[in-house]
Protein backbone atom coordinates (compact mmCIF):
# COMPACT_ATOMS: atom_id res chain seq x y z
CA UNK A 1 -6.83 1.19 -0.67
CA UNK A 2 -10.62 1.07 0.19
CA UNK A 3 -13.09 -1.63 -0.08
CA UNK A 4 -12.12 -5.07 -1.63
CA UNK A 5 -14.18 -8.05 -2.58
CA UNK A 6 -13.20 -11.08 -4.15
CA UNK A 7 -9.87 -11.87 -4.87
CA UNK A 8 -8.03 -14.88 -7.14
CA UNK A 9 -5.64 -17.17 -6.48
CA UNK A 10 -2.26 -15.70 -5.19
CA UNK A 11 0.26 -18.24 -6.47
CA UNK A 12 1.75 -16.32 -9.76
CA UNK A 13 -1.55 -14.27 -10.35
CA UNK A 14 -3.68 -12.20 -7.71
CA UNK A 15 -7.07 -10.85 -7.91
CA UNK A 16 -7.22 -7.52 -5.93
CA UNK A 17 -9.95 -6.82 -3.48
CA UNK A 18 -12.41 -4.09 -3.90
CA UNK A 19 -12.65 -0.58 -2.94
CA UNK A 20 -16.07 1.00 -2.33
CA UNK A 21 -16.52 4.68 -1.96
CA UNK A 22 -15.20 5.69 0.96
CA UNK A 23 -15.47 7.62 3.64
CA UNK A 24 -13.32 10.83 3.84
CA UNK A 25 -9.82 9.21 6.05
CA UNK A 26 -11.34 5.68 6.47
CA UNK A 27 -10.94 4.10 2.99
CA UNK A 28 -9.16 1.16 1.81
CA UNK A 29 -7.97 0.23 -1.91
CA UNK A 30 -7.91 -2.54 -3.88
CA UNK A 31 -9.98 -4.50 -6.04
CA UNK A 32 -9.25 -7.30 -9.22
CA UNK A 33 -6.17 -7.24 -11.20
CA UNK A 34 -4.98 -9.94 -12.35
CA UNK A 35 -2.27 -10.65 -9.83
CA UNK A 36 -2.59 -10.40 -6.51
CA UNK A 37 -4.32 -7.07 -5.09
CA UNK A 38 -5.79 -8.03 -3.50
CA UNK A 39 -4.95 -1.51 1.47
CA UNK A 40 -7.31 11.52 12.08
CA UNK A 41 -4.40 12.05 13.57
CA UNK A 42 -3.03 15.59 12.54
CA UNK A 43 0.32 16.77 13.73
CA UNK A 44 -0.91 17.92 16.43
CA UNK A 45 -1.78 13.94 17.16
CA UNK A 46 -5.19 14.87 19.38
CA UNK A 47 -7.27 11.79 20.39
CA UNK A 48 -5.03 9.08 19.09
CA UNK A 49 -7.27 5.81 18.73
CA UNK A 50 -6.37 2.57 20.47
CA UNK A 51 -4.33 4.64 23.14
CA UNK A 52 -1.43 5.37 20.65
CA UNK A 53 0.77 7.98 22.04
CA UNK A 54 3.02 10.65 20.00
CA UNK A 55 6.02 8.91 20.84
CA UNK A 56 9.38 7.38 19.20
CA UNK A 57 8.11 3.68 18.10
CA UNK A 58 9.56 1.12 20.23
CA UNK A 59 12.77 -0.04 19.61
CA UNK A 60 12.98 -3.46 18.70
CA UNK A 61 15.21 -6.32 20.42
CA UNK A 62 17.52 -8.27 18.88
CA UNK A 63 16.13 -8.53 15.05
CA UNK A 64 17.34 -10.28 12.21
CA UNK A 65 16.46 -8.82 8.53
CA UNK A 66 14.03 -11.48 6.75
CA UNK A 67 13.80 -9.13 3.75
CA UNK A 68 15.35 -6.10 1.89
CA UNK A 69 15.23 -4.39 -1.57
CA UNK A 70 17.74 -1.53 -1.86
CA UNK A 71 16.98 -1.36 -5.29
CA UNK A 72 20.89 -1.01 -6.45
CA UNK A 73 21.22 -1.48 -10.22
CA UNK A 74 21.84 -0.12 -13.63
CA UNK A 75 19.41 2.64 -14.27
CA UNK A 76 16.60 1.13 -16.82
CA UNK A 77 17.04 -2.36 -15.05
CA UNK A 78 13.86 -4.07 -14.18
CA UNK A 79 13.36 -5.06 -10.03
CA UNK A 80 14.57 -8.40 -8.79
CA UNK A 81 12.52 -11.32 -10.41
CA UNK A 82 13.23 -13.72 -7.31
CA UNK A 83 12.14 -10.98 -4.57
CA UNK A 84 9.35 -9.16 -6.67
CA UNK A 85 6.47 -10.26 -9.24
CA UNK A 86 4.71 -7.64 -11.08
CA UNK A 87 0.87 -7.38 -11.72
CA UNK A 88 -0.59 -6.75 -14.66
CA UNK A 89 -4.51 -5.39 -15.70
CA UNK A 90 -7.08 -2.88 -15.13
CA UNK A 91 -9.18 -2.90 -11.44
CA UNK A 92 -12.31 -2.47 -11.81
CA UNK A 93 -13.80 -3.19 -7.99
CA UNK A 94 -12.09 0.26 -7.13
CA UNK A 95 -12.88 2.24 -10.13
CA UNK A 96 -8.33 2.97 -10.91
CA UNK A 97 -7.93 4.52 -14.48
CA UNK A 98 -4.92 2.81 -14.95
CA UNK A 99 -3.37 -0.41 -16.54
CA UNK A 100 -0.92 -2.20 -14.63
CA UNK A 101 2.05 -3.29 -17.22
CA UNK A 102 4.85 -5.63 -16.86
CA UNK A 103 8.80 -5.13 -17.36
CA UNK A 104 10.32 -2.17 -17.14
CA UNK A 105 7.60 -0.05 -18.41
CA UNK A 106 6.22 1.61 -15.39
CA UNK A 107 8.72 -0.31 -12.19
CA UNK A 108 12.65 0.48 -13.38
CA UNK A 109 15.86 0.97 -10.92
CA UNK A 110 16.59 4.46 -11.35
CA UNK A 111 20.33 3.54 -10.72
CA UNK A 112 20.75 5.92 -7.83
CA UNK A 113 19.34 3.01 -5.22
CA UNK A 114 15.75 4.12 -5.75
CA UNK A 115 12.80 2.04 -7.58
CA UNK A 116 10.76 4.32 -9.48
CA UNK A 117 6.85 3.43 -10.01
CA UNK A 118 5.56 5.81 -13.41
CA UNK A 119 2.13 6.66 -14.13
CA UNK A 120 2.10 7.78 -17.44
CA UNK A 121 -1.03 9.39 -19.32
CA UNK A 122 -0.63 6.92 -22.09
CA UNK A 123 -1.77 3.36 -23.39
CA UNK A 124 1.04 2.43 -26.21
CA UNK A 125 -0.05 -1.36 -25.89
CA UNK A 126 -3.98 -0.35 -26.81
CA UNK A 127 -4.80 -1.78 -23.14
CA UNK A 128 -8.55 -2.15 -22.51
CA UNK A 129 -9.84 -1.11 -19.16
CA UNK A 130 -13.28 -1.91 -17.51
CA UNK A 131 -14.40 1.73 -18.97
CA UNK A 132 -13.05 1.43 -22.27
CA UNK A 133 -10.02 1.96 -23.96
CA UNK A 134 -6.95 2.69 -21.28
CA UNK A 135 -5.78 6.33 -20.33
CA UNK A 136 -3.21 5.60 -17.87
CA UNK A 137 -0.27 2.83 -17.15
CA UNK A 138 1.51 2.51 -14.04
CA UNK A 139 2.95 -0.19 -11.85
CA UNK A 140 2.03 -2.97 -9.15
CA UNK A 141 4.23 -5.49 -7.41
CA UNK A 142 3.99 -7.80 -4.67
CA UNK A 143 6.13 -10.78 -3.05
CA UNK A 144 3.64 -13.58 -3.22
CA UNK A 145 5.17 -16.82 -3.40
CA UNK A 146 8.68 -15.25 -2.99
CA UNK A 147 8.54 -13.54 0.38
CA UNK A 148 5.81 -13.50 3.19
CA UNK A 149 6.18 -13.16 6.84
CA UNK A 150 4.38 -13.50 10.31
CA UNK A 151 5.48 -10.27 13.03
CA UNK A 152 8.43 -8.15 13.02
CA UNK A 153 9.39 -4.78 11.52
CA UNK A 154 8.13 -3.91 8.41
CA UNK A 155 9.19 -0.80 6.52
CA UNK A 156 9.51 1.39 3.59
CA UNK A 157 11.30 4.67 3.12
CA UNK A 158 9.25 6.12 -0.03
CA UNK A 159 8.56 9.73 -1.25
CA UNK A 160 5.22 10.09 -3.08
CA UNK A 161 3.73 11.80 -5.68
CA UNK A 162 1.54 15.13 -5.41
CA UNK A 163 -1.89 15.42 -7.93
CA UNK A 164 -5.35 14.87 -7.71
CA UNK A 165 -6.20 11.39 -8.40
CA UNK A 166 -3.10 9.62 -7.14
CA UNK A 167 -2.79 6.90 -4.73
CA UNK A 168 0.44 5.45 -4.05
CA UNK A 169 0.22 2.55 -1.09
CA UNK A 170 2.63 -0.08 0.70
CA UNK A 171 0.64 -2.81 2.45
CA UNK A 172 0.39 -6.09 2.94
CA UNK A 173 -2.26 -9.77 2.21
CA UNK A 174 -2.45 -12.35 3.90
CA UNK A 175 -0.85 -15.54 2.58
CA UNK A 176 -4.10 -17.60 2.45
CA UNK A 177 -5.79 -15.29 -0.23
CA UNK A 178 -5.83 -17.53 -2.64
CA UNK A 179 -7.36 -19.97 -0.30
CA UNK A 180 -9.66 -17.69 1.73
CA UNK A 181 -10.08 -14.68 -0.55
CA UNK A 182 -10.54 -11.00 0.49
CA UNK A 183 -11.30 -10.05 3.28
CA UNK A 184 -11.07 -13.05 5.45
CA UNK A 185 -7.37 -12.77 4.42
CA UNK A 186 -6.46 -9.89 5.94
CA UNK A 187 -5.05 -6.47 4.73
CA UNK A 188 -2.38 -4.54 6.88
CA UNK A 189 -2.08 -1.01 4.70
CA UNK A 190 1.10 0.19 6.10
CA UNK A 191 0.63 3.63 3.82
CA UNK A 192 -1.75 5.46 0.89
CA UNK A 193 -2.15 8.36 0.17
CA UNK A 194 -4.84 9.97 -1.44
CA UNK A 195 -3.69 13.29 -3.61
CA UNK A 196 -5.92 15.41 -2.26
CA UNK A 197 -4.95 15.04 1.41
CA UNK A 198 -0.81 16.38 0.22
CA UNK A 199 0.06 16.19 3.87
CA UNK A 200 -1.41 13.01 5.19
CA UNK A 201 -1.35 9.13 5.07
CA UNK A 202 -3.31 6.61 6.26
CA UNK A 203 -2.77 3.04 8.47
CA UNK A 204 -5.81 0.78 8.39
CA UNK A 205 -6.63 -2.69 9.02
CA UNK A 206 -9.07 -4.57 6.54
CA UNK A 207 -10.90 -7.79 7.89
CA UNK A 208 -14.23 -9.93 7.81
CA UNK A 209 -16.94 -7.34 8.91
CA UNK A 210 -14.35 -4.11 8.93
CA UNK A 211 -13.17 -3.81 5.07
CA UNK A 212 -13.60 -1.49 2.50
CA UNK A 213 -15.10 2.27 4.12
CA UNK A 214 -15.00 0.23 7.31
CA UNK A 215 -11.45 -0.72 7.79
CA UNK A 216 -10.08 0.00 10.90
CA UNK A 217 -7.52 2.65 11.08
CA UNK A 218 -6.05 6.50 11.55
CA UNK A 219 -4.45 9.21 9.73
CA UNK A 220 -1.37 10.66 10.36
CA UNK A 221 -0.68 14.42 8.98
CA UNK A 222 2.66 16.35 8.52
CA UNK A 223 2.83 19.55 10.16
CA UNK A 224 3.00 23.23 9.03
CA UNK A 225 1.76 22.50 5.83
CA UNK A 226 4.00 19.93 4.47
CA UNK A 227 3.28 17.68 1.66
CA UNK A 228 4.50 14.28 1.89
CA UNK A 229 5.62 15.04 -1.93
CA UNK A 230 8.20 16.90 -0.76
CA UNK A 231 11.04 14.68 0.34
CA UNK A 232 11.39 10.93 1.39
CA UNK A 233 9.77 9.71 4.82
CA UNK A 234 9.56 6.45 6.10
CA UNK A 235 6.64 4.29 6.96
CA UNK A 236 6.58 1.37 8.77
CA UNK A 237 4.22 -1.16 11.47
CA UNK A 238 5.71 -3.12 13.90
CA UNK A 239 3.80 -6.41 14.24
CA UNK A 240 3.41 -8.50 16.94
CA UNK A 241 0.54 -11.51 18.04
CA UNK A 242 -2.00 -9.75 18.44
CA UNK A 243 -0.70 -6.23 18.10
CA UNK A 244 -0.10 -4.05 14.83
CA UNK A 245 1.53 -0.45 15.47
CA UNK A 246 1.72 2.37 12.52
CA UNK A 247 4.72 5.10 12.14
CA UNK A 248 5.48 7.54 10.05
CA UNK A 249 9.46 8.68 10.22
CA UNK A 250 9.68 6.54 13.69
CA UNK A 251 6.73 8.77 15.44
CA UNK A 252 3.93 6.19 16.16
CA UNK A 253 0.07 7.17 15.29
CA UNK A 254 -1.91 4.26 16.14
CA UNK A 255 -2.00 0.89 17.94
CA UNK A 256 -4.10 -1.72 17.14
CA UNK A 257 -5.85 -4.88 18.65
CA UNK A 258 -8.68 -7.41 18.74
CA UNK A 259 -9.97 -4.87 21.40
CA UNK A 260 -10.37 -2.43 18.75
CA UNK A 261 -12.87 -4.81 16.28
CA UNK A 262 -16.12 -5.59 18.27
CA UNK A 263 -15.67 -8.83 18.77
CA UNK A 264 -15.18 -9.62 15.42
CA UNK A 265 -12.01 -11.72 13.95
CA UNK A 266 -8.61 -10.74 14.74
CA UNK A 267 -7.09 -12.15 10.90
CA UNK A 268 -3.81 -10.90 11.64
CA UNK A 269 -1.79 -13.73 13.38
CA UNK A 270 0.08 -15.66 10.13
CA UNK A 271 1.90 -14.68 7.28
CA UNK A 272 1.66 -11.54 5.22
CA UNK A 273 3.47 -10.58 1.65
CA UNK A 274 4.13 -7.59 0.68
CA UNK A 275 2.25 -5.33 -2.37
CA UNK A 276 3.61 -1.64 -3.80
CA UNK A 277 1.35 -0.03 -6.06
CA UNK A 278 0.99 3.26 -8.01
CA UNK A 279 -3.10 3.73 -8.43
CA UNK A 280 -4.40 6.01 -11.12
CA UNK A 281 -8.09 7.27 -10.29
CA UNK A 282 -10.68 5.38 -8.17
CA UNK A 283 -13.50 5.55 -5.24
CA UNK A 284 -11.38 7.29 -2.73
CA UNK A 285 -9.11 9.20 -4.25
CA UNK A 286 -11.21 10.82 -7.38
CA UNK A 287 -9.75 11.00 -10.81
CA UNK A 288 -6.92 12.97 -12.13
CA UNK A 289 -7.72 16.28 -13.74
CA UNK A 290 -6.02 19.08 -15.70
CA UNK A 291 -4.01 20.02 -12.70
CA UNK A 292 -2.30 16.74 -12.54
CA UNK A 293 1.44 16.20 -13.35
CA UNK A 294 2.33 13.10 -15.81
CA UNK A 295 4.27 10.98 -15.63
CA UNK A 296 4.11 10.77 -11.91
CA UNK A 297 6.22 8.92 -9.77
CA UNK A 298 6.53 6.86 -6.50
CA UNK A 299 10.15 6.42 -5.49
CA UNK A 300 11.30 3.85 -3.36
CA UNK A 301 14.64 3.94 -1.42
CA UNK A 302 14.25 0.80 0.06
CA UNK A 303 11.84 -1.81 1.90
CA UNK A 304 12.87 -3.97 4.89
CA UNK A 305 11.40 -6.57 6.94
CA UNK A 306 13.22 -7.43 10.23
CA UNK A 307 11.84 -10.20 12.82
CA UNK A 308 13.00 -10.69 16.23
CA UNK A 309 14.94 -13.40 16.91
């Protein structure tokens, strides 16, 4: 998401990091919650940064699959407890509009193999927000303390929502968070998605000395037009030691490496966990107005995390 400051401890609550106004295709997300939140190319893929080339992504070798959700259930059911812990509270370091809820509420198997994240215009628990009385509930999740992971393949075949002020994301903290805090953790924002940009998502690395509207990272945009709202696509990074690479639908956008940071401190070389979120509002992506649709909804076919053997 965009620019994060200080996070909380990560074992069964996380603080999310903060998000600063950002600039236009740079920012990053997330700021405090209460649980863990703490995160151009165009089609036409000119100038790809770090050398990235418009190609297939690499196939991997020989991998063995660490993680996967395929969200199969009864339709109403809640995700799995021992893979998935869900976030609850406002976030003010960003500036969201919504309240994150537990349960069912807002995260529910849709019982067709999807998870389905709801923002709803709505606040039936009276939820109090940094600006007042709630407008908006939605959803965040994340793996810490169930599932974290150092390299390999990690991906998410998602189709997000369309409307001004939404941000869905999949990324990634650092295990030491609650140790280190944000940034010195590390953020690896696989995708957001800001509603204003329909046809593009962004891949960005957040660090000591590159977070916030100076996270490292690229755009990639769908072409003719397309909306990323319009059907299911899947985004992924392979991660290696000193090497993080960004795809969208197995068409790489960006490479990155210590090269790529100044000098400064290559975070990325330990253990990661995994965070899904539905934002309402904020910094970066501006806040919803009459022509957004509620509820609104981030569907998730699956997520998968594969290391080589």
């Amino acid at each position: 998401m965009t620019v994060h400051v200080s996070h909380q401890a990560v074992r069964t609550s996380v603080r999310t990091p903060v998000r600063t106004p950002v600039r236009p295709r740079s920012g990053r997300r997330r700021a405090a919650l209460r649980m863990a939140a703490v995160l151009c190319c165009s089609a036409v893929l000119a100038a790809l940064p770090g050398g990235a080339s418009a190609a297939p992504a690499p196939a991997p070798g020989p991998a063995a699959v660490s993680f996967a959700d395929e969200f199969d259930g009864p339709a109403g059911s809640a995700v799995d407890g021992s893979r998935w812990q869900l976030e609850t509270g406002d976030n003010v370091n960003n500036h969201e509009r919504q309240y994150y809820t537990g349960g069912n509420s807002n995260a529910a198997l849709d019982g067709q193999g999807n998870l389905v994240i709801t923002a709803r215009k709505e606040n039936p628990g009276n939820y109090q927000c940094w600006y007042g009385t709630c407008e908006y509930t939605s959803a965040r999740l994340n793996t810490a303390g169930k599932f974290s992971a150092a390299y390999g393949h990690v991906e998410a075949r998602m189709k997000v929502p369309r409307g001004q002020g939404m941000w869905p994301a999949f990324w990634m903290l650092g295990d030491d968070f609650g140790d280190v805090g944000w940034p010195q953790s590390g953020e690896i924002d696989v995708m957001e998605n800001v509603g204003f940009e329909p046809g593009t998502v962004h891949g960005t690395l957040h660090g000591p000395g590159y977070s916030g509207a100076d996270g490292i990272g690229a755009g990639y945009t769908l072409p003719n037009g397309e909306a990323f709202a319009d059907d299911f696509h899947t985004f992924a990074v392979d991660w290696a030691p000193d090497s993080i690479t960004w795809s969208v639908d197995g068409q790489v956008y960006q490479r990155r490496t210590p090269a790529d940071l100044g000098g400064r401190e290559w975070v990325f070389n330990k253990p990661f966990f995994l965070i899904l979120n539905l934002a309402v509002g904020g910094y970066w992506p501006g806040d919803p107005d009459g022509s957004t649709p509620f509820p609104s909804q981030l569907v998730v076919d699956y997520v998968r995390v594969t290391t080589n053997d």
